[in-house]
N, C-alpha and C. Protein backbone atom coordinates (compact mmCIF):
# COMPACT_ATOMS: atom_id res chain seq x y z
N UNK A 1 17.67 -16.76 8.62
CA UNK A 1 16.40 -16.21 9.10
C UNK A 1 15.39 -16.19 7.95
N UNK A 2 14.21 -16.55 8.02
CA UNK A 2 13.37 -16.30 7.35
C UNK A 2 12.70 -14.50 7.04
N UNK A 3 12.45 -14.61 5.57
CA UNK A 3 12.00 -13.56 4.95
C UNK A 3 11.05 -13.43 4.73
N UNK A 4 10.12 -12.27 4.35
CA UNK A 4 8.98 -12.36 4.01
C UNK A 4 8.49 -10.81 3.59
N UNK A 5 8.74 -10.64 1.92
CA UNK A 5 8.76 -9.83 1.45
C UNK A 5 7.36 -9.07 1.10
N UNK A 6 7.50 -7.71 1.36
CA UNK A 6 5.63 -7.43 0.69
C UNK A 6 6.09 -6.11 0.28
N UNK A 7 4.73 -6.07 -0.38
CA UNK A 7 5.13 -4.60 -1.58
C UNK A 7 4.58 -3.28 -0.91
N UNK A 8 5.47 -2.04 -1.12
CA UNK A 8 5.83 -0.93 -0.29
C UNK A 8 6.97 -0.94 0.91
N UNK A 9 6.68 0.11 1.59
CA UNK A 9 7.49 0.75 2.79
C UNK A 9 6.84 0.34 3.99
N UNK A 10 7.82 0.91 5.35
CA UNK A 10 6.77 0.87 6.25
C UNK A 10 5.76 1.58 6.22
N UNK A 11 4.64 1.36 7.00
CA UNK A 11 3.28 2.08 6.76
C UNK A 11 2.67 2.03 5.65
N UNK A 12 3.06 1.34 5.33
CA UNK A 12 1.96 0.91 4.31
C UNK A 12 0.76 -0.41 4.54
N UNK A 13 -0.58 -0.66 3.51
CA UNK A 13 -1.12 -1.38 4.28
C UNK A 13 -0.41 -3.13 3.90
N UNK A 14 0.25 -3.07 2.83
CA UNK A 14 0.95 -4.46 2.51
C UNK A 14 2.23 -5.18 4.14
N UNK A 15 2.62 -3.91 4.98
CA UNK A 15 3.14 -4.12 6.05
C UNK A 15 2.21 -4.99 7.08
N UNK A 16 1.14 -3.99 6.82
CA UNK A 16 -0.47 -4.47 7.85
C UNK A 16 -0.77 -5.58 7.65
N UNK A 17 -0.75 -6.02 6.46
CA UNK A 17 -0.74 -7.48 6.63
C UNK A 17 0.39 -8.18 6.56
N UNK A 18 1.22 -8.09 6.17
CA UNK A 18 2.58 -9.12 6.35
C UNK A 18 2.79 -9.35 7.94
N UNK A 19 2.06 -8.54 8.68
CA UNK A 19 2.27 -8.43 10.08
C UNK A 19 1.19 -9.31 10.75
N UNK A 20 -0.01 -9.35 9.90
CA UNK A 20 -1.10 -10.27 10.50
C UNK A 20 -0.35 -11.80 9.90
N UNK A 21 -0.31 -11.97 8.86
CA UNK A 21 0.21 -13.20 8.00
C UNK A 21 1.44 -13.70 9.33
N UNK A 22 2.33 -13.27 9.61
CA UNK A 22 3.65 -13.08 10.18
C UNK A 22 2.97 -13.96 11.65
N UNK A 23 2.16 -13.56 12.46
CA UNK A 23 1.37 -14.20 13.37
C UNK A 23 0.28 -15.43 13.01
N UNK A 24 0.08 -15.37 11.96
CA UNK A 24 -0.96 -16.59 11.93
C UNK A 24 -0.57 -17.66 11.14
N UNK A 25 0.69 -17.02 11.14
CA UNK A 25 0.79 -18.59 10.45
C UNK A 25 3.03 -19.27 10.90
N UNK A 26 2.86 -18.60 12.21
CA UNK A 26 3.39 -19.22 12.64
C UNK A 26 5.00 -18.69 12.51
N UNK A 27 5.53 -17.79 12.26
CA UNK A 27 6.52 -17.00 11.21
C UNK A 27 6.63 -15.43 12.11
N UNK A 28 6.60 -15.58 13.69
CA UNK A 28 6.67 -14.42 14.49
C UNK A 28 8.27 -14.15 14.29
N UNK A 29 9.17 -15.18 14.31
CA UNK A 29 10.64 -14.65 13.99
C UNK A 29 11.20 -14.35 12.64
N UNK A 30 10.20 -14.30 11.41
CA UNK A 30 10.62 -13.56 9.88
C UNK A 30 10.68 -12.13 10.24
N UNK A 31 12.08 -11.74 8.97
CA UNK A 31 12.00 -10.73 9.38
C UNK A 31 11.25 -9.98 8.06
N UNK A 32 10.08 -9.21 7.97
CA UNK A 32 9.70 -8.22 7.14
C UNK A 32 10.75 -7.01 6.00
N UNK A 33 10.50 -7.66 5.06
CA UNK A 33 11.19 -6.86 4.18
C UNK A 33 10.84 -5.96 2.98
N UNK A 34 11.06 -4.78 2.78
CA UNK A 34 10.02 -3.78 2.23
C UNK A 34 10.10 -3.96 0.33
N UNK A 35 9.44 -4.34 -0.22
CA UNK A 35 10.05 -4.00 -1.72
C UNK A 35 9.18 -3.61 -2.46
N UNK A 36 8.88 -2.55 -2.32
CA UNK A 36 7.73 -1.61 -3.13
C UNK A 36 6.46 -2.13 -4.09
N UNK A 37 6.94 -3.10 -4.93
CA UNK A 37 5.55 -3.80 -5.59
C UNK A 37 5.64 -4.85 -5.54
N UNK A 38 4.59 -5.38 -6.38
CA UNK A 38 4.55 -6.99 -6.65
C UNK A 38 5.84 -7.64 -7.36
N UNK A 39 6.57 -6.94 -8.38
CA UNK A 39 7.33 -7.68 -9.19
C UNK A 39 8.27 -7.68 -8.17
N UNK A 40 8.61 -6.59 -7.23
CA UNK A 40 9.90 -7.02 -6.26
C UNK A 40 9.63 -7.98 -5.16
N UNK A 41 8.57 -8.41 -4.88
CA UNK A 41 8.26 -9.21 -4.24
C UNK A 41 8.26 -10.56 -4.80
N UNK A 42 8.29 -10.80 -6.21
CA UNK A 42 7.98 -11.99 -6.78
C UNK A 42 9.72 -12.03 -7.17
N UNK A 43 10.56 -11.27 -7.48
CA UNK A 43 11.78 -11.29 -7.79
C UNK A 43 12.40 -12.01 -6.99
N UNK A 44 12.52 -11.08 -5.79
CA UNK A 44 13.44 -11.79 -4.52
C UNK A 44 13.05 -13.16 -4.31
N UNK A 45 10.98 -13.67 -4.09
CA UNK A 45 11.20 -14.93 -4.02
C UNK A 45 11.82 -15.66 -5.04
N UNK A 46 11.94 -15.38 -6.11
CA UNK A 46 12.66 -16.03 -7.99
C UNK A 46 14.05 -16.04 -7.57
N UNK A 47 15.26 -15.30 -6.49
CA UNK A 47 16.25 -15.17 -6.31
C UNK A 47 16.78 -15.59 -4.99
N UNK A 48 15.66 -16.31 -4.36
CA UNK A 48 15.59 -17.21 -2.93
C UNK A 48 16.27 -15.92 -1.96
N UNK A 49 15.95 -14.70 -1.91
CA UNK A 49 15.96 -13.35 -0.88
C UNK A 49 14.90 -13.68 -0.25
N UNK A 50 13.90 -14.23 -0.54
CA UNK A 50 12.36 -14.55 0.49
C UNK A 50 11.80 -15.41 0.31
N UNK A 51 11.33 -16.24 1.43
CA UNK A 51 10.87 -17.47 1.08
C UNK A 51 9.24 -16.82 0.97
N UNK A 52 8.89 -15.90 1.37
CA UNK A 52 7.35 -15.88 1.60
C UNK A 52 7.27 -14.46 0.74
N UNK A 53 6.04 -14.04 -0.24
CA UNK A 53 5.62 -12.52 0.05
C UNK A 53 4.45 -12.59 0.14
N UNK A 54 3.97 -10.85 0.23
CA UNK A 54 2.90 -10.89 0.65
C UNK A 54 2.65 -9.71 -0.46
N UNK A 55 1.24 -10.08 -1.24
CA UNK A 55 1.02 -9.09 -1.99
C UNK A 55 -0.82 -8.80 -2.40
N UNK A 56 -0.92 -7.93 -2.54
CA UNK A 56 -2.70 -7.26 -2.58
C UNK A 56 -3.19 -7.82 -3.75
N UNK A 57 -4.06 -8.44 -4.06
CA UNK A 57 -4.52 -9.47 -5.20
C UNK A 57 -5.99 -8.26 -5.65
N UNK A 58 -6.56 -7.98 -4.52
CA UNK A 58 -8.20 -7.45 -5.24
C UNK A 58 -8.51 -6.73 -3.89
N UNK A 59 -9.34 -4.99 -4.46
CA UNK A 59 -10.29 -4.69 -3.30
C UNK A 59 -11.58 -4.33 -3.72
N UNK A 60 -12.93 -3.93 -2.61
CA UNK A 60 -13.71 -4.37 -2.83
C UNK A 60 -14.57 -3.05 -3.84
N UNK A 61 -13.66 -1.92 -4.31
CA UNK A 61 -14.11 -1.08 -5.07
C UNK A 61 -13.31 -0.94 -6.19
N UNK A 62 -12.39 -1.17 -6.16
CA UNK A 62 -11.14 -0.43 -7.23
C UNK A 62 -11.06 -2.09 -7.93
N UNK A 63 -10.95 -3.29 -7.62
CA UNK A 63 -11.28 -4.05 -8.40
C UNK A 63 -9.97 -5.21 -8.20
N UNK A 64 -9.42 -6.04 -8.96
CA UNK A 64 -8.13 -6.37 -9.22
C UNK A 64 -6.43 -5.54 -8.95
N UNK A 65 -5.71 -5.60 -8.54
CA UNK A 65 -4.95 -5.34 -8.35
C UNK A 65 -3.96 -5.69 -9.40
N UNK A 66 -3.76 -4.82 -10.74
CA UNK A 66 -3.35 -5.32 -11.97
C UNK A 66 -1.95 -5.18 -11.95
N UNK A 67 -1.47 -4.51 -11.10
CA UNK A 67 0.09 -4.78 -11.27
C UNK A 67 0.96 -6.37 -10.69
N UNK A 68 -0.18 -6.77 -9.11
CA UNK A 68 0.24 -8.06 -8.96
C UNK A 68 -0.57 -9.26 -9.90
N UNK A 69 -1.45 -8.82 -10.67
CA UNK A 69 -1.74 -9.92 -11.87
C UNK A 69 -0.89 -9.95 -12.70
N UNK A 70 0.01 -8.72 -13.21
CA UNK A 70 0.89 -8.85 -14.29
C UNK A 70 2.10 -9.71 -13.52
N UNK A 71 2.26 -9.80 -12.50
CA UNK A 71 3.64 -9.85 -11.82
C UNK A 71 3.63 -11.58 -11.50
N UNK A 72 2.24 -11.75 -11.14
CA UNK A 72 2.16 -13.50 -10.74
C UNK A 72 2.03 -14.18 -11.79
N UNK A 73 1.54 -13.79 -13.62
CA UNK A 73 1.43 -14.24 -14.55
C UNK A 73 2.61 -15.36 -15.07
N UNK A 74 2.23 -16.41 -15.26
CA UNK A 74 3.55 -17.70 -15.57
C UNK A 74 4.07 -18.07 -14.13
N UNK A 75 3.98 -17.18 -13.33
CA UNK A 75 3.90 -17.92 -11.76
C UNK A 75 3.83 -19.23 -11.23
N UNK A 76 3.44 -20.23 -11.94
CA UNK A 76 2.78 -21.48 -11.47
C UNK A 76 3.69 -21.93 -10.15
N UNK A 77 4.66 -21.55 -10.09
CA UNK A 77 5.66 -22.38 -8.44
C UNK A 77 4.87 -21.89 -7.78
N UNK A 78 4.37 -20.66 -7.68
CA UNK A 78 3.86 -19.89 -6.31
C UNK A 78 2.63 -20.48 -6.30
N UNK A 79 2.80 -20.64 -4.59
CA UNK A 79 1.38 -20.68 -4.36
C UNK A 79 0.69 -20.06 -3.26
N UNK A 80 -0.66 -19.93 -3.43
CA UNK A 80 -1.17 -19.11 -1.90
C UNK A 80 -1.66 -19.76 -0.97
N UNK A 81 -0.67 -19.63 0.65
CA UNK A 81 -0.86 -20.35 1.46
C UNK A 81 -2.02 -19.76 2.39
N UNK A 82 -1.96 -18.85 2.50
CA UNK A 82 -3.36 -17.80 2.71
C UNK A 82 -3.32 -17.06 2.52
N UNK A 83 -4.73 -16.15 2.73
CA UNK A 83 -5.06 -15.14 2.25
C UNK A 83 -6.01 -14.24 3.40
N UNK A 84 -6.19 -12.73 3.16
CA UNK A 84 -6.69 -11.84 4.42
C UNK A 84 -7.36 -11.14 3.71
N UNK A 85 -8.53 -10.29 4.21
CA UNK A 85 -8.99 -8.91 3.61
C UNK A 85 -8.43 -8.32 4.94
N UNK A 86 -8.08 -7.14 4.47
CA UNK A 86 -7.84 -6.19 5.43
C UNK A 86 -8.75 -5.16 5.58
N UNK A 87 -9.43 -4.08 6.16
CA UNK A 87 -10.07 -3.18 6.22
C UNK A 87 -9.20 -1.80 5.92
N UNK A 88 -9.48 -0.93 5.01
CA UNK A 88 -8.04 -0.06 4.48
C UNK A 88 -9.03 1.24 4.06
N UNK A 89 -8.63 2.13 5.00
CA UNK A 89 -8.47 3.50 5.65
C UNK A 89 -7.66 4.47 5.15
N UNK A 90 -8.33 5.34 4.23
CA UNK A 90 -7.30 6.24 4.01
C UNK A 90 -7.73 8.07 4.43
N UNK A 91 -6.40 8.22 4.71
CA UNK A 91 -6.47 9.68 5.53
C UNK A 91 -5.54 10.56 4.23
N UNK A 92 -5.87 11.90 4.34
CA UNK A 92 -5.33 12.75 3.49
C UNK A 92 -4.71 13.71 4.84
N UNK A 93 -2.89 13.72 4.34
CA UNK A 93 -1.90 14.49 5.28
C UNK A 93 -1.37 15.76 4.04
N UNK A 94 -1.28 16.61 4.71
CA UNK A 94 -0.20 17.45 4.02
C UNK A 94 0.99 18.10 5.07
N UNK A 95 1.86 19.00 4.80
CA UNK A 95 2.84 19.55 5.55
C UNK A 95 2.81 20.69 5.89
N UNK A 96 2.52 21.28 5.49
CA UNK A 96 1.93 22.48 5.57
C UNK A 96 0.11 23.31 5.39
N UNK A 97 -0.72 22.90 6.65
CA UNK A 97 -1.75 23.59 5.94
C UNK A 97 -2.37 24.40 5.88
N UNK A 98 -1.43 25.42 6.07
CA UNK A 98 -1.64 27.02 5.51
C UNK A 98 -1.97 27.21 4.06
N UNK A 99 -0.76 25.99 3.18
CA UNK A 99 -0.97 26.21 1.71
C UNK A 99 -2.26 25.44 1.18
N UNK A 100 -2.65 26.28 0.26
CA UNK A 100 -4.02 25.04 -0.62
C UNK A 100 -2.96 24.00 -1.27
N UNK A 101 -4.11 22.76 -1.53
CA UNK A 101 -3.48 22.20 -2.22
C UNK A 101 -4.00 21.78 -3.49
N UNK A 102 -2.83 21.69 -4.14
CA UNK A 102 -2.67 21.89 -6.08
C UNK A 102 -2.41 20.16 -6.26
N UNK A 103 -2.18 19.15 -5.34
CA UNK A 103 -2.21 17.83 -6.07
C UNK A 103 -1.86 16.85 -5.09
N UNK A 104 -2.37 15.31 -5.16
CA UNK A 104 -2.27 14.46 -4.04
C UNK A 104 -1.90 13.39 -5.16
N UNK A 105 -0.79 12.64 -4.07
CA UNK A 105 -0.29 11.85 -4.54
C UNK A 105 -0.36 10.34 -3.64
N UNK A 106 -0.63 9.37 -4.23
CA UNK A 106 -0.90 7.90 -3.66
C UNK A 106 -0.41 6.93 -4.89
N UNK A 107 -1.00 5.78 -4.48
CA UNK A 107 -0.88 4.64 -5.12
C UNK A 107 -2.47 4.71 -5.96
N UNK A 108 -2.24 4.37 -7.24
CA UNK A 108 -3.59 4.20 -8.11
C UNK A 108 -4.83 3.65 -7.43
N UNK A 109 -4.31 2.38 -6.74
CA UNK A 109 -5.57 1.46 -5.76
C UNK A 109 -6.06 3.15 -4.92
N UNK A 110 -5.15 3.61 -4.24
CA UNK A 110 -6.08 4.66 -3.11
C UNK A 110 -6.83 5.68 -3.52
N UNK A 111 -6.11 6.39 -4.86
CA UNK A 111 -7.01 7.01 -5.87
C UNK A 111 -7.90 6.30 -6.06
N UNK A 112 -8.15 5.50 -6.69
CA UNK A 112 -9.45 4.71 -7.58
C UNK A 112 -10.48 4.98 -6.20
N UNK A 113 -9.65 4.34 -5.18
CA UNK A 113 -10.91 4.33 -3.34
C UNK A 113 -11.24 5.39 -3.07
N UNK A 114 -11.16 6.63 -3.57
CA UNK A 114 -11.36 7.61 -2.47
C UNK A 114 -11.81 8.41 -3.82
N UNK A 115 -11.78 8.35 -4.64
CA UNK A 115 -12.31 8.95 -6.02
C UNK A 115 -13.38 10.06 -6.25
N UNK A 116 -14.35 9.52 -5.48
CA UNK A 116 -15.53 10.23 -5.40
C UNK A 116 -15.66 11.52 -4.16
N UNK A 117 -14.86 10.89 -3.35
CA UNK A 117 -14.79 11.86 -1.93
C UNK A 117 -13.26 12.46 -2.26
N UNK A 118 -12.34 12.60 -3.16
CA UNK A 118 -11.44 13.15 -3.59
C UNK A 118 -11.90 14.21 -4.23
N UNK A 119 -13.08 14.42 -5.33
CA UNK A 119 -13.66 14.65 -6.15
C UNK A 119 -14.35 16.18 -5.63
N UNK A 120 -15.04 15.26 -4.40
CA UNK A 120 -15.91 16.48 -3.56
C UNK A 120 -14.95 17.46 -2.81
N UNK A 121 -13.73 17.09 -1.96
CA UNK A 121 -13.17 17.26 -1.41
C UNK A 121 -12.05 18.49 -2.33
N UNK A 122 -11.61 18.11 -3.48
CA UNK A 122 -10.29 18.68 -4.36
C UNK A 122 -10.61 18.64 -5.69
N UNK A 123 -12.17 19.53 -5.46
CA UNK A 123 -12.04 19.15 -7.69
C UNK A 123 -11.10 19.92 -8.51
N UNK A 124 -10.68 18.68 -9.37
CA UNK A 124 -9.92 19.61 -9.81
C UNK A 124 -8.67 19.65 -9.85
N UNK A 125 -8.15 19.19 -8.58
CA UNK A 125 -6.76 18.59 -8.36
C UNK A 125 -5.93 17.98 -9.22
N UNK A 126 -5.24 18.04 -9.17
CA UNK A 126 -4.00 17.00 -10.27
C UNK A 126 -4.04 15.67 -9.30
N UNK A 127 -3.52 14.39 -9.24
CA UNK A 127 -3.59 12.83 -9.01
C UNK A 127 -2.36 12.51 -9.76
N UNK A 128 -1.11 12.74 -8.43
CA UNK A 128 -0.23 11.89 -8.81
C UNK A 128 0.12 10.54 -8.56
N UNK A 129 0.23 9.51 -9.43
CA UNK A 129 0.18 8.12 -9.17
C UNK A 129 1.40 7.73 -8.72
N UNK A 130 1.84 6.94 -7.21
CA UNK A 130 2.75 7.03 -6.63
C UNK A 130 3.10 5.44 -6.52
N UNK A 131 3.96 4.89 -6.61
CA UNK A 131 4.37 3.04 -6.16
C UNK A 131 3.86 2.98 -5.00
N UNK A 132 3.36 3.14 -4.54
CA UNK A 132 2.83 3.21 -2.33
C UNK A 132 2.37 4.64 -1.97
N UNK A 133 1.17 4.32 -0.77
CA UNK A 133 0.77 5.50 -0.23
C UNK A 133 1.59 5.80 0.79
N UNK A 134 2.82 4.75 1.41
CA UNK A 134 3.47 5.71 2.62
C UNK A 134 4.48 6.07 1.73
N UNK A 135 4.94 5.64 0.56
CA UNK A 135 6.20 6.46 -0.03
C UNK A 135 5.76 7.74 -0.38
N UNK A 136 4.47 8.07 -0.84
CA UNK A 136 3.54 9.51 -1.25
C UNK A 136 4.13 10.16 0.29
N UNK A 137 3.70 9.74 1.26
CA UNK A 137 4.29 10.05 2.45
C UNK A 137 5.35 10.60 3.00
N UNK A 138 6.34 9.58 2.34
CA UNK A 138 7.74 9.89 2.71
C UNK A 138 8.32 11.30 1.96
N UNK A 139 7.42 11.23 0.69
CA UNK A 139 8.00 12.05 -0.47
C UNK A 139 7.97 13.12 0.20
N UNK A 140 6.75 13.15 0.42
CA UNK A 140 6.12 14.88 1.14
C UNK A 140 7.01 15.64 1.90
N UNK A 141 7.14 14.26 3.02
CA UNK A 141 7.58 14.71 4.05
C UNK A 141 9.56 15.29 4.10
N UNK A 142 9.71 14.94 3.26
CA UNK A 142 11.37 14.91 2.64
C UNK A 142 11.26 16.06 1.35
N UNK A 143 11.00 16.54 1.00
CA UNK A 143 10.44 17.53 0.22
C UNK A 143 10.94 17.04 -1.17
N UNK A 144 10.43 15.91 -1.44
CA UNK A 144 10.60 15.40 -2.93
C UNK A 144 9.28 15.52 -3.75
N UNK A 145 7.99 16.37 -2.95
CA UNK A 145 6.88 16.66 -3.61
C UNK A 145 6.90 17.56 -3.19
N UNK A 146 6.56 18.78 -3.84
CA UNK A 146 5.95 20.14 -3.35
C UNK A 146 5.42 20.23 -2.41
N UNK A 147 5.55 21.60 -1.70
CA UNK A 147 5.17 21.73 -0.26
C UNK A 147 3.21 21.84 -0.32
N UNK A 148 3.02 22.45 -1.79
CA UNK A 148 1.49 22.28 -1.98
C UNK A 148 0.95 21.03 -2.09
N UNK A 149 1.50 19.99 -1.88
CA UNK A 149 0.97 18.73 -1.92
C UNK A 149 0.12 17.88 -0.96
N UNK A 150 -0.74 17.42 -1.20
CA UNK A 150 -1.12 16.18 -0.25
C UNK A 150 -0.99 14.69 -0.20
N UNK A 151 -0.68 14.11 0.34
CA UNK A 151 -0.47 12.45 0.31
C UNK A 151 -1.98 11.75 0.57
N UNK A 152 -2.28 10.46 0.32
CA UNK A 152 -3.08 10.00 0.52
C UNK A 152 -3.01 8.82 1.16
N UNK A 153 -2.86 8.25 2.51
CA UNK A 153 -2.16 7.27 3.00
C UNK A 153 -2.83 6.43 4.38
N UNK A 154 -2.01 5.41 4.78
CA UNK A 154 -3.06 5.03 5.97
C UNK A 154 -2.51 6.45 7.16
N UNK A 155 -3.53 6.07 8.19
CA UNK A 155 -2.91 7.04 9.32
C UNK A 155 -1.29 7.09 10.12
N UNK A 156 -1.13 5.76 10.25
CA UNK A 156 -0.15 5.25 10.81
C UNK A 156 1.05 6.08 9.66
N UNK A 157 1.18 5.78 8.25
CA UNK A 157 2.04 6.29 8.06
C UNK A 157 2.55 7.87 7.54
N UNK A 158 0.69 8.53 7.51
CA UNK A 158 1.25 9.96 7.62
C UNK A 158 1.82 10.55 9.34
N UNK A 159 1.57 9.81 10.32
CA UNK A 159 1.97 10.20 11.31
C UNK A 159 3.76 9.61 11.58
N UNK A 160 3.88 8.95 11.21
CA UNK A 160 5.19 7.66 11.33
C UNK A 160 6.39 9.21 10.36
N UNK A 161 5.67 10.02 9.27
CA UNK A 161 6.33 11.09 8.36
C UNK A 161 6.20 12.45 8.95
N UNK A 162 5.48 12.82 10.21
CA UNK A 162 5.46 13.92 10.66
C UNK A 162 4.88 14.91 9.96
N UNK A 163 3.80 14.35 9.26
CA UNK A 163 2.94 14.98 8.93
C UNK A 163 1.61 15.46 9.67
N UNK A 164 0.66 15.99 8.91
CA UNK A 164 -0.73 17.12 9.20
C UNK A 164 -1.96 16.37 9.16
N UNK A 165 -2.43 15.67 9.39
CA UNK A 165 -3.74 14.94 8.81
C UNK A 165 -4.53 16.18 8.99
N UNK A 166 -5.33 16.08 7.33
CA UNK A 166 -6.70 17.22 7.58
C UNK A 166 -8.03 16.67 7.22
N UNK A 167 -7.92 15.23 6.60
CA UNK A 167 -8.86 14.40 6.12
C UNK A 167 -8.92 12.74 6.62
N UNK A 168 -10.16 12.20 7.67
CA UNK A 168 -9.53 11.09 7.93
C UNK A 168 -10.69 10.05 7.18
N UNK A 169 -10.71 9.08 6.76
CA UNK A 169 -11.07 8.09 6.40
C UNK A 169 -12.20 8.32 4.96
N UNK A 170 -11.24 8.65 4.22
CA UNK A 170 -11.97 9.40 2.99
C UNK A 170 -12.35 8.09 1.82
N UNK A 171 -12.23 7.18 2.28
CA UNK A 171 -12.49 6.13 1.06
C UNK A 171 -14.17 6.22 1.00
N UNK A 172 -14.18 5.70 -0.53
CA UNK A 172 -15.39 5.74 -0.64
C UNK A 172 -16.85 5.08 -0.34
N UNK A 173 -16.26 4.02 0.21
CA UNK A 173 -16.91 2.90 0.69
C UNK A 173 -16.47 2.89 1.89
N UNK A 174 -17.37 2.77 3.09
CA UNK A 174 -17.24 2.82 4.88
C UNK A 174 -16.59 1.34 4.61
N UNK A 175 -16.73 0.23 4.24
CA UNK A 175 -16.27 -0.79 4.58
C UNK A 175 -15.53 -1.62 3.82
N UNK A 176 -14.73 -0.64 2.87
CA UNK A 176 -13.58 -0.89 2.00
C UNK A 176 -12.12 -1.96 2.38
N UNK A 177 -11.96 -2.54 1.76
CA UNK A 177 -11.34 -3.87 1.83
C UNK A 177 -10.16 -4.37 0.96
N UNK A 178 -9.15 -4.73 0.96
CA UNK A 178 -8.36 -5.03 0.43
C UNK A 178 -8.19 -6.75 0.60
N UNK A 179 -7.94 -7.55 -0.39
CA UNK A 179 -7.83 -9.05 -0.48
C UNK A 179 -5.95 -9.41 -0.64
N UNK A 180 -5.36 -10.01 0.58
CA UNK A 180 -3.74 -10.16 0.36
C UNK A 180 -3.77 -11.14 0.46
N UNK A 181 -2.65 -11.51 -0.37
CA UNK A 181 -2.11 -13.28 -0.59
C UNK A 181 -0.73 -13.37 0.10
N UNK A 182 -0.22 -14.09 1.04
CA UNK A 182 0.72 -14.89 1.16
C UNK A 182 1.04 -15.71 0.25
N UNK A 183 2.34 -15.25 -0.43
CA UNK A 183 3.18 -16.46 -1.46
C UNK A 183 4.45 -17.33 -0.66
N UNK A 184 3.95 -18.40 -1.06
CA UNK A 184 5.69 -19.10 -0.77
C UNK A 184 5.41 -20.27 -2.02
N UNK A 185 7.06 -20.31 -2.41
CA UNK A 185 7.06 -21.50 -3.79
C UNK A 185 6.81 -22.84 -3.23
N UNK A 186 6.08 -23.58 -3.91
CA UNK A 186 5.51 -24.69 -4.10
C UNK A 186 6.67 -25.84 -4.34
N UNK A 187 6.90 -26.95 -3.89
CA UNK A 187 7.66 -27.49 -3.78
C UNK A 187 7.52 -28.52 -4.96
């Protein structure tokens, strides 16, 4: 069966597109496989676990996506068979919201997006930097982050964790964007 690896969990937005990629290009029977960043995505294809990944190259505020630049660097097999912007939405969940909250945790990209309306919203806050916004998610929701915590994530996956949404579409830019590459090695 064909693979097709992208970086994070479910609910995350690297799923969102491995799922558009997955339809357009012909690849409705791959099966989606989760591996938190770029380097695990570039691994497995290096260890023939995936013929395809899918990973976030640039968005249209936060800039480059420097962990998959470090990760595709000396790369030359790979190549990009296409590429998507996605439109990327982020909602602030917590578990409890009776308690204030003392710190939110995401992926650096969702921090950097929501920065300014984080700012207004939680000055002050602590910003914990998380490998994925649905693993910030999962954490919460499994009590591997304090119950004072907030996640910062798409909708789909603070709801998918049985979580609270109290904040929805807090990025800082209305028409914020993420740029994903489809990899498969070059023959």
């Amino acid at each position: 069966m064909t693979r097709i690896g992208y970086m994070g969990i479910p609910g995350s937005n690297s799923e969102a597109a491995a799922m558009e990629f997955r339809e357009r290009n012909g690849l409705a029977d791959a099966e989606l496989v989760p591996l938190m960043d770029s380097r695990g995505v570039v691994d497995a294809m290096e260890k023939g676990e995936c013929e395809y990944g899918v990973v976030a190259t640039r968005n249209i505020v936060a800039g480059p996506v420097e962990e998959t630049e470090r990760s595709l660097d000396g790369k030359d097999w790979m190549e990009t068979i296409d590429e998507i912007w996605v439109p990327i939405h982020h909602c602030v969940f917590v578990k409890d919201p009776s308690l204030p909250v003392n710190r939110i945790s995401s992926h650096i990209q969702a921090l950097l997006q929501c920065r300014n309306n984080l700012d207004s919203l939680y000055p002050g806050v602590e910003r914990i930097e998380s490998e994925d916004t649905a693993l910030s998610a999962k954490q919460l929701a499994e009590g591997d982050l304090p119950g004072d915590s907030a996640v910062l994530c798409r909708s789909n996956a603070g709801e998918m964790f049985g979580l609270v949404m109290v904040h929805e579409n807090i990025e800082d830019d209305p028409t914020n964007m993420t740029q994903f590459h489809l990899l498969h090695g070059s023959d």
